[in-house]
N, C-alpha and C. Protein backbone atom coordinates (compact mmCIF):
# COMPACT_ATOMS: atom_id res chain seq x y z
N UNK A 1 0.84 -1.16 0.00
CA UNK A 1 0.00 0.00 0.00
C UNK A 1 0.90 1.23 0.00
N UNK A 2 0.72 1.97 -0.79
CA UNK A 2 1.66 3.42 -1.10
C UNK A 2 0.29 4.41 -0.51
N UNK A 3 0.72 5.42 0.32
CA UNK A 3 0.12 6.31 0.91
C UNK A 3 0.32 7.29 -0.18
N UNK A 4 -1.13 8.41 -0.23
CA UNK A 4 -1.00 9.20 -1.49
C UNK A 4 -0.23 10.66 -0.61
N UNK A 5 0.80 11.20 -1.22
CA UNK A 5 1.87 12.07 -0.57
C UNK A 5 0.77 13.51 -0.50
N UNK A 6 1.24 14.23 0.74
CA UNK A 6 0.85 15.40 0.85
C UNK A 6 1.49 16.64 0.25
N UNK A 7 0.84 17.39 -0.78
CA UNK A 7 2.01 18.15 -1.76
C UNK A 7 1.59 19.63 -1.53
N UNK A 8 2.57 20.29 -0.47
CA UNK A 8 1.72 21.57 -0.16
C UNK A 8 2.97 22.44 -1.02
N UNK A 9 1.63 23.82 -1.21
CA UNK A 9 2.10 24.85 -2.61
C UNK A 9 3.43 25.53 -1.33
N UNK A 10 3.81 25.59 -2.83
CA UNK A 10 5.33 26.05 -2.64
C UNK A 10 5.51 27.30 -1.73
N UNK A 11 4.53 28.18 -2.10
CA UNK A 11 4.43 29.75 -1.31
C UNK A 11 3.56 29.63 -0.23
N UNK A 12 3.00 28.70 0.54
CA UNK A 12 2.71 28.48 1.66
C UNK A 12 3.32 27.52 2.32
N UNK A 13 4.39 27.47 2.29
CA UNK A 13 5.66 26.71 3.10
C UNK A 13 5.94 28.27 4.24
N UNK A 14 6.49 27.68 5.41
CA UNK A 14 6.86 28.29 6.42
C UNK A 14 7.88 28.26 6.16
N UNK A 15 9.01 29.11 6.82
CA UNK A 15 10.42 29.26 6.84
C UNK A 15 10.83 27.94 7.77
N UNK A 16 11.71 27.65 7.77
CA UNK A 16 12.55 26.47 8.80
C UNK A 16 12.18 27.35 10.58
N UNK A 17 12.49 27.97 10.71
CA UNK A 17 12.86 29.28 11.57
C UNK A 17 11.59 29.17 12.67
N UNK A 18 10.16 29.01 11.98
CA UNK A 18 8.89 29.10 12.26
C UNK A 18 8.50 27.91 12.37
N UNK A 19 8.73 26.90 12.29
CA UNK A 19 8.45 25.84 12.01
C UNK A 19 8.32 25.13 14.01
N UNK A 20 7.08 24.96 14.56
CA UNK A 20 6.79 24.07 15.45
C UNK A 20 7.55 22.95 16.18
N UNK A 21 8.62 22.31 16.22
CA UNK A 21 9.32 21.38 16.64
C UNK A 21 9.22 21.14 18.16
N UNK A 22 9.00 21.94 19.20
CA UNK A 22 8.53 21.26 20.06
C UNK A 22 7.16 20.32 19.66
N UNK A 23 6.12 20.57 19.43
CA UNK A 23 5.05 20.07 19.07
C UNK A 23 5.22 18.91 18.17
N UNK A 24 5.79 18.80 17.47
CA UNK A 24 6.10 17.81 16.56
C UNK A 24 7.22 16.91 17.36
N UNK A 25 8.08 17.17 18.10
CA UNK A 25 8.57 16.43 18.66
C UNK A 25 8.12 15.75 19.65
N UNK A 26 6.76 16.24 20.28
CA UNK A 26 6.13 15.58 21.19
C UNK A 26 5.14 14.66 21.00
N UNK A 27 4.93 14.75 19.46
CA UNK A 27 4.21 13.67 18.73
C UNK A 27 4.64 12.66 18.67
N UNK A 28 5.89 12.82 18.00
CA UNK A 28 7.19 11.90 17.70
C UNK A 28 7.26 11.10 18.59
N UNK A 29 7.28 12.11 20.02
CA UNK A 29 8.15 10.82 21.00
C UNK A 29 6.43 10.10 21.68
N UNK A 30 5.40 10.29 21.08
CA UNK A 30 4.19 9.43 21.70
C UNK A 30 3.93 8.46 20.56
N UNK A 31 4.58 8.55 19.82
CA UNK A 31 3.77 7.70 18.57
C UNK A 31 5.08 6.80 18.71
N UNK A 32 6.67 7.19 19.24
CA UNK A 32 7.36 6.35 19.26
C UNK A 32 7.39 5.13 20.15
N UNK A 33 6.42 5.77 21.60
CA UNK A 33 6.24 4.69 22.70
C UNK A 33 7.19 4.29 23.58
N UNK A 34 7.14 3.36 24.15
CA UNK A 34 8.14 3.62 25.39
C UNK A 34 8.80 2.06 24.63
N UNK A 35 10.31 2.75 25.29
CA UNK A 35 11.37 1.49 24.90
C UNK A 35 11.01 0.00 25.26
N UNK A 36 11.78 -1.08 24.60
CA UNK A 36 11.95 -2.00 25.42
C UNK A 36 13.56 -3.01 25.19
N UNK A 37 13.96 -2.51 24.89
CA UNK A 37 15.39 -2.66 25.58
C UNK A 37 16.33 -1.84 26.20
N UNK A 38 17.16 -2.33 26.84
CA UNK A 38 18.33 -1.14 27.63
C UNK A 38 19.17 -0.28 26.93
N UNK A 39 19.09 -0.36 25.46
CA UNK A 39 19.53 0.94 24.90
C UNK A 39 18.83 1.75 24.62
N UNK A 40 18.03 1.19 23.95
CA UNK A 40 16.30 1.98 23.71
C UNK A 40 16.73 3.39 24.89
N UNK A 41 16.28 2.26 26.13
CA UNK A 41 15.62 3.30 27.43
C UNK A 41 16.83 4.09 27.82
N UNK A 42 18.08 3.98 27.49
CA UNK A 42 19.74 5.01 27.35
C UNK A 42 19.21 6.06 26.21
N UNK A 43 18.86 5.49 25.55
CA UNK A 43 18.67 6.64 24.22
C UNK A 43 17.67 8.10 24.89
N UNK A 44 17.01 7.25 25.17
CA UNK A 44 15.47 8.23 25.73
C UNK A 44 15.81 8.49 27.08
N UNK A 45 16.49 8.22 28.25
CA UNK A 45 17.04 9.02 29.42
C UNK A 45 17.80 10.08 28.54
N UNK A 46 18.62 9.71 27.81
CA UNK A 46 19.80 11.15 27.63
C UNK A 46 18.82 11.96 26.23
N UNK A 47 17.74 11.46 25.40
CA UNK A 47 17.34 12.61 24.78
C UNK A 47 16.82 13.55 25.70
N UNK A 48 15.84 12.85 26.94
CA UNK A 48 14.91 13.84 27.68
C UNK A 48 15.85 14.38 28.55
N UNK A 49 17.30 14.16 28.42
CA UNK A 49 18.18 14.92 29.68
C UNK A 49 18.64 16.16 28.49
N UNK A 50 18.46 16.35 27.55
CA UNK A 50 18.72 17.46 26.36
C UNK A 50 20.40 16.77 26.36
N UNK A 51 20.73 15.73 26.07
CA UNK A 51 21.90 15.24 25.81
C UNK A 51 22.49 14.71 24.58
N UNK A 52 22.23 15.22 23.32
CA UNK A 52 22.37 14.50 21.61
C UNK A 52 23.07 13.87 21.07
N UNK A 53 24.39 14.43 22.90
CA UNK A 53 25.18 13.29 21.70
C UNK A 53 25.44 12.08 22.28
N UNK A 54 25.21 11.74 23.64
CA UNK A 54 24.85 10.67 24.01
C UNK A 54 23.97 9.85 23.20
N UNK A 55 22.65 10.46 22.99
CA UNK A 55 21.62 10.17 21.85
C UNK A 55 22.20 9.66 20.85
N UNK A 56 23.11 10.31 19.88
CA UNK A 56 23.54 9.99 18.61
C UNK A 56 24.78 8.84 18.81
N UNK A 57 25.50 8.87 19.56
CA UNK A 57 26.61 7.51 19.84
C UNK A 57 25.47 6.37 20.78
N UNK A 58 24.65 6.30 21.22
CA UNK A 58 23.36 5.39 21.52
C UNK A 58 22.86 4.79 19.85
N UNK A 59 22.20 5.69 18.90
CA UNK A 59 22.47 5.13 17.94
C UNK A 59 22.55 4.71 17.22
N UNK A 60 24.19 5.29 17.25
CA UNK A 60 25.53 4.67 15.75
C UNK A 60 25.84 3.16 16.65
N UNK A 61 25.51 2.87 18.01
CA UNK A 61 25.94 1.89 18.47
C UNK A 61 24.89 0.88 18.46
N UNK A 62 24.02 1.31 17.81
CA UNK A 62 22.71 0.46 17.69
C UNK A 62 22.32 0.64 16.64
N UNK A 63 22.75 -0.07 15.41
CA UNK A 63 22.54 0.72 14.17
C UNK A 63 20.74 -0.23 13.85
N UNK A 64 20.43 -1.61 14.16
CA UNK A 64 19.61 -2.16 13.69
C UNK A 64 18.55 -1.93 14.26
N UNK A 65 18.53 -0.60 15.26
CA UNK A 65 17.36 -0.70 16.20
C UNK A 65 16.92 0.69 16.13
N UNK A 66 15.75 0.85 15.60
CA UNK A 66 14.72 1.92 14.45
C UNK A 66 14.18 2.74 15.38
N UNK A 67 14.18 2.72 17.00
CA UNK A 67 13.98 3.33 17.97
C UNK A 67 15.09 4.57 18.44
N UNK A 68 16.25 3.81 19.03
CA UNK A 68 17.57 4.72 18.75
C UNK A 68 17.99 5.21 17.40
N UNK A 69 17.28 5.25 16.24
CA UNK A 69 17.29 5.75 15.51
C UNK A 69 16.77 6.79 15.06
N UNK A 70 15.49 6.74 15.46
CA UNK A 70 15.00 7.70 15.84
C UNK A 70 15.37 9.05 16.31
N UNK A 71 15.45 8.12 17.63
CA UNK A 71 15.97 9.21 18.65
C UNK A 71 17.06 10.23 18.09
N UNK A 72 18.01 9.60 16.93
CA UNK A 72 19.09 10.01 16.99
C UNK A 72 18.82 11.08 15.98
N UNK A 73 17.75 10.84 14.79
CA UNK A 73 17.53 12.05 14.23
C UNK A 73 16.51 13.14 15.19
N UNK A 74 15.64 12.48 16.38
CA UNK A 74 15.53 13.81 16.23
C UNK A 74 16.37 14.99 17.57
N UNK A 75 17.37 14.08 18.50
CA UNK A 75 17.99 14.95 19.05
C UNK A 75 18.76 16.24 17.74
N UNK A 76 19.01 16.26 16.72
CA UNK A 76 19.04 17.84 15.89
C UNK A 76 17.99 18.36 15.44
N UNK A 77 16.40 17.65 15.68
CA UNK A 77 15.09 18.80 15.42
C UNK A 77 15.03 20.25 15.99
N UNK A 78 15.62 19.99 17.40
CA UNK A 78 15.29 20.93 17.82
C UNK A 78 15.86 22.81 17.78
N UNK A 79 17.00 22.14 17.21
CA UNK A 79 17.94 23.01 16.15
C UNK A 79 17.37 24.31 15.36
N UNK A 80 16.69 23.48 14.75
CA UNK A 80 16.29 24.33 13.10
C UNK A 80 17.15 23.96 12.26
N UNK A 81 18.10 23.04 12.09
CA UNK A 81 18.65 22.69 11.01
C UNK A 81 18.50 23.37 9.78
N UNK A 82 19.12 23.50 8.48
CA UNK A 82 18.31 23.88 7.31
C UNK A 82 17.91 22.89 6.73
N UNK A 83 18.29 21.10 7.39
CA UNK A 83 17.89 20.18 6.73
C UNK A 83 17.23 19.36 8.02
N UNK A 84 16.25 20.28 8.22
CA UNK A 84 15.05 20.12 9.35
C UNK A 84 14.54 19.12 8.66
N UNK A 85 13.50 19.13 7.35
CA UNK A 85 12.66 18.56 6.70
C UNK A 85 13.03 17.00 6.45
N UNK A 86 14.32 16.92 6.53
CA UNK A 86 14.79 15.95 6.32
C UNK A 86 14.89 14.88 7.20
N UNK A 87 15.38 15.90 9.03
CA UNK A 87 15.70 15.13 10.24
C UNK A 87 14.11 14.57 10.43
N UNK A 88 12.96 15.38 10.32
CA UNK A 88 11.47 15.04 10.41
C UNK A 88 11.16 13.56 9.66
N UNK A 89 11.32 13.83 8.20
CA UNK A 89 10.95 12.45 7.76
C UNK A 89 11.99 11.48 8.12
N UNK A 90 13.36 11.56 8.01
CA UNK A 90 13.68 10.28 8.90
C UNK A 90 12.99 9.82 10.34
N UNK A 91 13.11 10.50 10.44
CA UNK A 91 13.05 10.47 12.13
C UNK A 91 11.27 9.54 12.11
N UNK A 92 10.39 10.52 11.58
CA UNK A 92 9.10 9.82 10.92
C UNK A 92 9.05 8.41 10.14
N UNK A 93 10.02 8.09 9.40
CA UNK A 93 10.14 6.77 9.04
C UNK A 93 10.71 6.29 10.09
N UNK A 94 11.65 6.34 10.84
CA UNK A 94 11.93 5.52 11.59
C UNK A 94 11.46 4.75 13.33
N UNK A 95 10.26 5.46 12.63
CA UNK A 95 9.43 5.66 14.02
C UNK A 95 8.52 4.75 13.45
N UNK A 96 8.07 4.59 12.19
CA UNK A 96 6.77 3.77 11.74
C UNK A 96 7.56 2.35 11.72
N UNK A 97 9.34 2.27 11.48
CA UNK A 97 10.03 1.20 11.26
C UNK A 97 10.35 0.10 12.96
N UNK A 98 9.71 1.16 13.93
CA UNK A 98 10.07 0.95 15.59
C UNK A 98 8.55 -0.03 15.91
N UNK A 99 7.82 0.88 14.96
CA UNK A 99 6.13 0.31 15.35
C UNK A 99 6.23 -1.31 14.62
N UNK A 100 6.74 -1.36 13.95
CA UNK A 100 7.46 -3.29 13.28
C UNK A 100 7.94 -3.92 13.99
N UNK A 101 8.75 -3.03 14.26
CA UNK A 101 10.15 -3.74 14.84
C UNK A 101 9.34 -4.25 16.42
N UNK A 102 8.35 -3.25 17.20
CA UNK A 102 7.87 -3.48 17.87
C UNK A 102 6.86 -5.02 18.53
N UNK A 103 5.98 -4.85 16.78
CA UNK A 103 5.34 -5.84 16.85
C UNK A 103 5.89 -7.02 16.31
N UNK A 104 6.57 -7.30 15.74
CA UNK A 104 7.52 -8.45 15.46
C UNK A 104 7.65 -9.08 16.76
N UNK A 105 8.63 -7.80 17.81
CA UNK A 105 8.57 -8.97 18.52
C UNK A 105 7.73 -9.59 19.46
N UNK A 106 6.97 -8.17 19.67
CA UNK A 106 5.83 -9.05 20.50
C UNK A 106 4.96 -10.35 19.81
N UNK A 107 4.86 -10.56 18.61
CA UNK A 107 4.55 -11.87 17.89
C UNK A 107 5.69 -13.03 18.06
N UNK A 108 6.87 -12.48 18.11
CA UNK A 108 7.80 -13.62 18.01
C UNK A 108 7.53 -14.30 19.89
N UNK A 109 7.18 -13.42 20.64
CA UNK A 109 7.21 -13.99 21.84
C UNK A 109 5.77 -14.59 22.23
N UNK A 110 4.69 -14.29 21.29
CA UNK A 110 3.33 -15.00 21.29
C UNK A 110 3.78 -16.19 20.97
N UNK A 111 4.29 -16.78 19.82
CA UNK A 111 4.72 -18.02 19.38
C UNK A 111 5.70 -18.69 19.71
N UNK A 112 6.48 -18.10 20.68
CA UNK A 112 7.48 -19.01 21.41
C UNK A 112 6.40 -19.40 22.57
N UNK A 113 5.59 -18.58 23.13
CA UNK A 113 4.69 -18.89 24.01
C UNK A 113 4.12 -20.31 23.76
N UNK A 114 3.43 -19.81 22.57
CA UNK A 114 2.45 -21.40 21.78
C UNK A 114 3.51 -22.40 21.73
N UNK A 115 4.50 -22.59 21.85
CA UNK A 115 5.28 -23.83 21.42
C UNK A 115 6.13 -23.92 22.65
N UNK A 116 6.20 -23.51 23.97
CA UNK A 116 6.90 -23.79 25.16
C UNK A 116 5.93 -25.19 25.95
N UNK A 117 7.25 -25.68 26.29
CA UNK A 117 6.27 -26.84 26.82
C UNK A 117 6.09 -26.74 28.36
N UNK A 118 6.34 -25.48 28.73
CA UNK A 118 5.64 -25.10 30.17
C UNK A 118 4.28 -24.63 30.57
């Protein structure tokens, strides 16, 4: 399923400058949910301690895990970057890639369930 893209006119774009990022970051971090491993929950102590780069070596040290990945783009949202738009949709994909990664495993541990012989 391909989602149909939102294509807003060019001259009603906001400047970077103006642009909401607390608010959007507080979306971010509810739609991202709460960790469940011990880097995860390192990542998210030192984003909410305003710490990025803890955040960002959390991780580069966790490269397969879409949560600390997250995190890691958006400890520079709050910036204004000029490549804001950019830290957003990563950060946004990698948040929909956490909600997988999420349920994967809670399925993988339903079916180890079904097949334990305890």
């Amino acid at each position: 399923m391909v989602a149909t893209p939102v294509e807003p006119s060019v001259s009603a774009l906001k400047p970077v400058s103006e642009v909401d990022t607390d608010t959007l970051i507080a979306i971010f971090l509810e739609q991202l949910g709460a960790p469940w491993t011990e880097a995860q929950e390192q990542a998210l102590l030192a984003f909410k301690a305003k710490n990025p780069n803890d955040v960002r070596v959390t991780a580069a040290t966790n490269l397969d895990d879409p949560f600390c990945k997250a995190l890691g783009y958006m400890a520079s949202i709050a910036k204004k970057p000029p490549t804001l738009a950019v830290l957003l949709a990563e950060s946004a994909r990698a948040i929909a890639d956490t909600a997988r990664a999420r349920t994967i495993a809670q399925l993988e541990g339903v079916i180890a369930s079904a097949f334990s012989a305890e």
